[in-house]
N, C-alpha and C. Protein backbone atom coordinates (compact mmCIF):
# COMPACT_ATOMS: atom_id res chain seq x y z
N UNK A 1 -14.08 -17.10 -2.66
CA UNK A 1 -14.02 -17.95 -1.49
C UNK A 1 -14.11 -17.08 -0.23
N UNK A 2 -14.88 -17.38 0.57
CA UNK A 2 -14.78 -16.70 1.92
C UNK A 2 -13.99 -16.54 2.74
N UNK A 3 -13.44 -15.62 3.18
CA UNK A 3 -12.39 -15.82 4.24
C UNK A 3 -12.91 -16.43 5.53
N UNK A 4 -12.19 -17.42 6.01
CA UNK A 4 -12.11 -17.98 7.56
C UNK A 4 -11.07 -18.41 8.46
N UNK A 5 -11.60 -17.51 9.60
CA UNK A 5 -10.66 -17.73 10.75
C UNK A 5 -10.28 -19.05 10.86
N UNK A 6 -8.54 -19.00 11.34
CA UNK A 6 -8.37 -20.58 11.91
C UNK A 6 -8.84 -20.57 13.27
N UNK A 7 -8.54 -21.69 14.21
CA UNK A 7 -9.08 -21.92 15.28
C UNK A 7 -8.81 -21.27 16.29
N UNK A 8 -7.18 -20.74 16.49
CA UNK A 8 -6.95 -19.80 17.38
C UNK A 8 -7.84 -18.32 17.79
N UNK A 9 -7.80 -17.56 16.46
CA UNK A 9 -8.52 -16.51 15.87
C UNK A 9 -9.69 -16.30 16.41
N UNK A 10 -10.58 -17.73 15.65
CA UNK A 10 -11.98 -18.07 16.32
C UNK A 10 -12.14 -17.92 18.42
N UNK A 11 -11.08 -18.73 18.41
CA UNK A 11 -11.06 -19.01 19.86
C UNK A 11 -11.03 -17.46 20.76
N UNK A 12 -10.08 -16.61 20.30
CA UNK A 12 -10.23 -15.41 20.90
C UNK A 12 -11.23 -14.76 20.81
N UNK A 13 -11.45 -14.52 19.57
CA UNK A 13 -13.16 -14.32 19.34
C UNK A 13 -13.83 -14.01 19.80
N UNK A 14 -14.30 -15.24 20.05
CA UNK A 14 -15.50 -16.05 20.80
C UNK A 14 -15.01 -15.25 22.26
N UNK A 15 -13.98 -15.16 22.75
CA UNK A 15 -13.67 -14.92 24.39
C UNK A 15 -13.70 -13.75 24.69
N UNK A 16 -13.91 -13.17 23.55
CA UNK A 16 -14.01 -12.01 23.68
C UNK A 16 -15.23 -11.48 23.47
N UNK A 17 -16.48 -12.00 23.17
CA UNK A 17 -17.68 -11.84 22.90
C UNK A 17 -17.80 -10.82 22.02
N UNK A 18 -16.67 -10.95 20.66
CA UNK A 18 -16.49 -10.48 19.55
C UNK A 18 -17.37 -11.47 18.08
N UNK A 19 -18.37 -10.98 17.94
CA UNK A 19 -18.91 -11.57 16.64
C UNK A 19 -18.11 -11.55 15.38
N UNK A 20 -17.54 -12.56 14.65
CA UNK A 20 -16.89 -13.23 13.46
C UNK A 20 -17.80 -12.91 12.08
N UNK A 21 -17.25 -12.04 11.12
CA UNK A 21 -18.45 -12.37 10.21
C UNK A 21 -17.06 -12.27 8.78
N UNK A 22 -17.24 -12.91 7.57
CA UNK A 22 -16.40 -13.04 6.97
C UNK A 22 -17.33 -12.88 5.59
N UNK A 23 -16.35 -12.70 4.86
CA UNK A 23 -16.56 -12.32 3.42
C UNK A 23 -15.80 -12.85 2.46
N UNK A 24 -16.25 -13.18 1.12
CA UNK A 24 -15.91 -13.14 0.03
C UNK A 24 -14.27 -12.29 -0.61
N UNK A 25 -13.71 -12.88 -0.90
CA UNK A 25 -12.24 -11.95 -1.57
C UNK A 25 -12.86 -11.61 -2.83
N UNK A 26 -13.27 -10.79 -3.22
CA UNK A 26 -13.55 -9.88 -4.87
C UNK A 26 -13.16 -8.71 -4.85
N UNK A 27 -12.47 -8.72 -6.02
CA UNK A 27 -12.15 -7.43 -6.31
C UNK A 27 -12.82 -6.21 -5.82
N UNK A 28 -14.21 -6.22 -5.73
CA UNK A 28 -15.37 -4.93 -4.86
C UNK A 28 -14.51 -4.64 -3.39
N UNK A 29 -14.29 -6.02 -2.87
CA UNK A 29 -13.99 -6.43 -1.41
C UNK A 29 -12.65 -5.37 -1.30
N UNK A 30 -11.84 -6.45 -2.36
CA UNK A 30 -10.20 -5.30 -2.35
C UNK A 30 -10.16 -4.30 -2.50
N UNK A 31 -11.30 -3.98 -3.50
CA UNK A 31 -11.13 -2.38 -3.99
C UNK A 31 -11.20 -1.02 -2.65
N UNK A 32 -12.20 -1.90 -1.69
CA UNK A 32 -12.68 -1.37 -0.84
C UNK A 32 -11.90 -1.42 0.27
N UNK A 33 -10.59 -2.09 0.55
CA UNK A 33 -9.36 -1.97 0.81
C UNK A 33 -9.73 -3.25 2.06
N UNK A 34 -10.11 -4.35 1.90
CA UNK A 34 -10.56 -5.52 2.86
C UNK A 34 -9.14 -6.31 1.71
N UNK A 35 -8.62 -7.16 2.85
CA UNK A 35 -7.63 -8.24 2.32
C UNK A 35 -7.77 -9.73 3.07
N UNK A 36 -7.60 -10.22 2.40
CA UNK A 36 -7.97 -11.29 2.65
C UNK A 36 -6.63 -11.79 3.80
N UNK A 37 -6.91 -12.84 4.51
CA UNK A 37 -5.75 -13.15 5.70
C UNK A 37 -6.02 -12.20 6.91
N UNK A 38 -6.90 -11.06 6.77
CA UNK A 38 -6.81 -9.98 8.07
C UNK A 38 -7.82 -10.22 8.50
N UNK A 39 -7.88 -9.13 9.91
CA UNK A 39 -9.12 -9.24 10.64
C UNK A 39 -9.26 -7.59 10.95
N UNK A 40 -10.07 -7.02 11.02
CA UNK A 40 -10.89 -6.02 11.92
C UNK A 40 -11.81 -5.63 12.46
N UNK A 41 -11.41 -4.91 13.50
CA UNK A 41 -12.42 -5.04 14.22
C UNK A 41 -12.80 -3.47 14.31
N UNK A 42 -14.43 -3.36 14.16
CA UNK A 42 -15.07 -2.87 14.10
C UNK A 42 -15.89 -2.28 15.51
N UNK A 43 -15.89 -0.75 15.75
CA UNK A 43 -15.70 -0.51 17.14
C UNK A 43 -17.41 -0.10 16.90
N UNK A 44 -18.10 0.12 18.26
CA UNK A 44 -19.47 0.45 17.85
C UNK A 44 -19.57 1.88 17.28
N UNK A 45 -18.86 2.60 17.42
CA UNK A 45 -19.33 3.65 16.54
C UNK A 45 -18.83 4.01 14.89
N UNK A 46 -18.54 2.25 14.96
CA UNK A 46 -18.51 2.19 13.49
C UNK A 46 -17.18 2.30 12.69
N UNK A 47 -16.08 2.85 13.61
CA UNK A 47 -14.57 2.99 13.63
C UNK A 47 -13.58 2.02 13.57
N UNK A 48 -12.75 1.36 11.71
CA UNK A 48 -11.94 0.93 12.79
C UNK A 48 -11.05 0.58 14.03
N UNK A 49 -10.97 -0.24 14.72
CA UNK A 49 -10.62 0.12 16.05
C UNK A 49 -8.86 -0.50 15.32
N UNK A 50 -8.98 -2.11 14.85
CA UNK A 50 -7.75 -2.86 14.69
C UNK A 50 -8.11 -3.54 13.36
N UNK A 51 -7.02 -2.99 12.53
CA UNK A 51 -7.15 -3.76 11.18
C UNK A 51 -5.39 -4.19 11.34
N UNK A 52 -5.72 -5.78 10.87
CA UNK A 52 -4.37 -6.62 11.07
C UNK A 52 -4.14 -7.78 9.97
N UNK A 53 -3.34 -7.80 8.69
CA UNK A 53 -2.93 -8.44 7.84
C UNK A 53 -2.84 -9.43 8.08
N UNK A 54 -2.00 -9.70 9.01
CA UNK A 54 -1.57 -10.79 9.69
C UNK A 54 -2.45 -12.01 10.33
N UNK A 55 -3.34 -11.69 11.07
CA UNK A 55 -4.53 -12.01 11.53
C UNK A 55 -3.43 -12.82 12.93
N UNK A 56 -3.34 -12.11 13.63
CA UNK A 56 -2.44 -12.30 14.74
C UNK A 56 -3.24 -12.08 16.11
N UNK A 57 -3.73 -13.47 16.34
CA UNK A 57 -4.18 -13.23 17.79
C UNK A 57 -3.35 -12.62 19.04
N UNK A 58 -2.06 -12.53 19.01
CA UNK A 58 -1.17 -11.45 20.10
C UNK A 58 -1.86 -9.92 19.97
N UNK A 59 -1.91 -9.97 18.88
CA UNK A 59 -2.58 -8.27 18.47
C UNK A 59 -3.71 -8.01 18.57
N UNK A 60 -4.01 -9.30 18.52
CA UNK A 60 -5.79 -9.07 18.64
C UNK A 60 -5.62 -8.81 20.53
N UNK A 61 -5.48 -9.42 21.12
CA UNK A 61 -5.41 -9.79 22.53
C UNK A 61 -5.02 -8.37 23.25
N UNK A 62 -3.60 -7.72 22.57
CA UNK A 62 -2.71 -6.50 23.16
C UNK A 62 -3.70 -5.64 22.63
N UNK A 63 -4.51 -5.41 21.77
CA UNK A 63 -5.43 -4.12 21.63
C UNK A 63 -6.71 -4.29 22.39
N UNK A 64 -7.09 -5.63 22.72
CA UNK A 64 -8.43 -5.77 23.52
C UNK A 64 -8.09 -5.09 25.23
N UNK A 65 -6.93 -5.84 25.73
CA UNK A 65 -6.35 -5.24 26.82
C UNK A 65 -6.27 -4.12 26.45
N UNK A 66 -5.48 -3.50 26.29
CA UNK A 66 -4.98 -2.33 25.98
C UNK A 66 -5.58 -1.30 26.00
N UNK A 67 -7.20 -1.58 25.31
CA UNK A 67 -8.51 -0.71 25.75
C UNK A 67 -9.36 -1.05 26.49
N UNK A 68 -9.03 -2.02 27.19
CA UNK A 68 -9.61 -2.75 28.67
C UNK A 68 -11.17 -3.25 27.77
N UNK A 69 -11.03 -3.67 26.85
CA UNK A 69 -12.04 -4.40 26.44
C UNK A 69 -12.66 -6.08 26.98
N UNK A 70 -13.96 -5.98 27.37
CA UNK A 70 -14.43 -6.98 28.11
C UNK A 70 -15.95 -7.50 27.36
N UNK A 71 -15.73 -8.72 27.01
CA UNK A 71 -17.01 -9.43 26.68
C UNK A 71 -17.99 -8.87 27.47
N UNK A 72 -19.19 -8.70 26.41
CA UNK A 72 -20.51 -8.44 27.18
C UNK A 72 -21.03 -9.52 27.24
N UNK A 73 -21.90 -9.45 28.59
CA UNK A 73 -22.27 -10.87 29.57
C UNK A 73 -24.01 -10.91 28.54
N UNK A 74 -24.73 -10.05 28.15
CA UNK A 74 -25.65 -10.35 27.72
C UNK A 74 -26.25 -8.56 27.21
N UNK A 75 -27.18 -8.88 25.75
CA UNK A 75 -27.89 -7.66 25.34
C UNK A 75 -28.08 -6.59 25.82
N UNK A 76 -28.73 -6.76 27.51
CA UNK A 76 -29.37 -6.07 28.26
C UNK A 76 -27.84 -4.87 28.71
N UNK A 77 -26.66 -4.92 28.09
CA UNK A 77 -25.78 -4.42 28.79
C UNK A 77 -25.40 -3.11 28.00
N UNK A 78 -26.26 -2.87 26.95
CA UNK A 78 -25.71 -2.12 25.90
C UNK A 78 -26.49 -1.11 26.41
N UNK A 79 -25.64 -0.01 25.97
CA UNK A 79 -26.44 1.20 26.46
C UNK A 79 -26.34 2.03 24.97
N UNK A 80 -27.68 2.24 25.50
CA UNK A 80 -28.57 3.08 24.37
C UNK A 80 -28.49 4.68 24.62
């Protein structure tokens, strides 16, 4: 079964112009140390930034602040 965000989760998300992508719970998944109920987030250089069991939008929120993280307004913003 796939894991999916509830609505809160989603909602930060999204506000954060954080892309959602979810997966399957299998054993490959676990083995590979992914649990189901969490979220992480994945920094661009490929680092976890926040892995959270819990799937706790406070935590999600206090680490986005925290690294003054800000939705990108559009593609053109990424630097290459």
């Amino acid at each position: 079964m796939a894991q999916r965000f509830n609505q809160a989760m989603s909602d930060a998300l999204h506000s954060a112009g954080i892309k959602a992508h979810s997966w399957d719970d299998t054993p490959d998944m676990r083995k590979a140390g992914f649990r189901p109920g969490a979220v992480y987030i994945v920094r661009p250089d490929g680092h976890v930034g926040l892995a959270d069991r819990q799937l706790s939008v406070r935590r999600l929120t206090d680490y986005l602040a925290g690294y003054r993280v800000r939705p990108m307004r559009n593609a053109d913003e990424v630097q290459t």
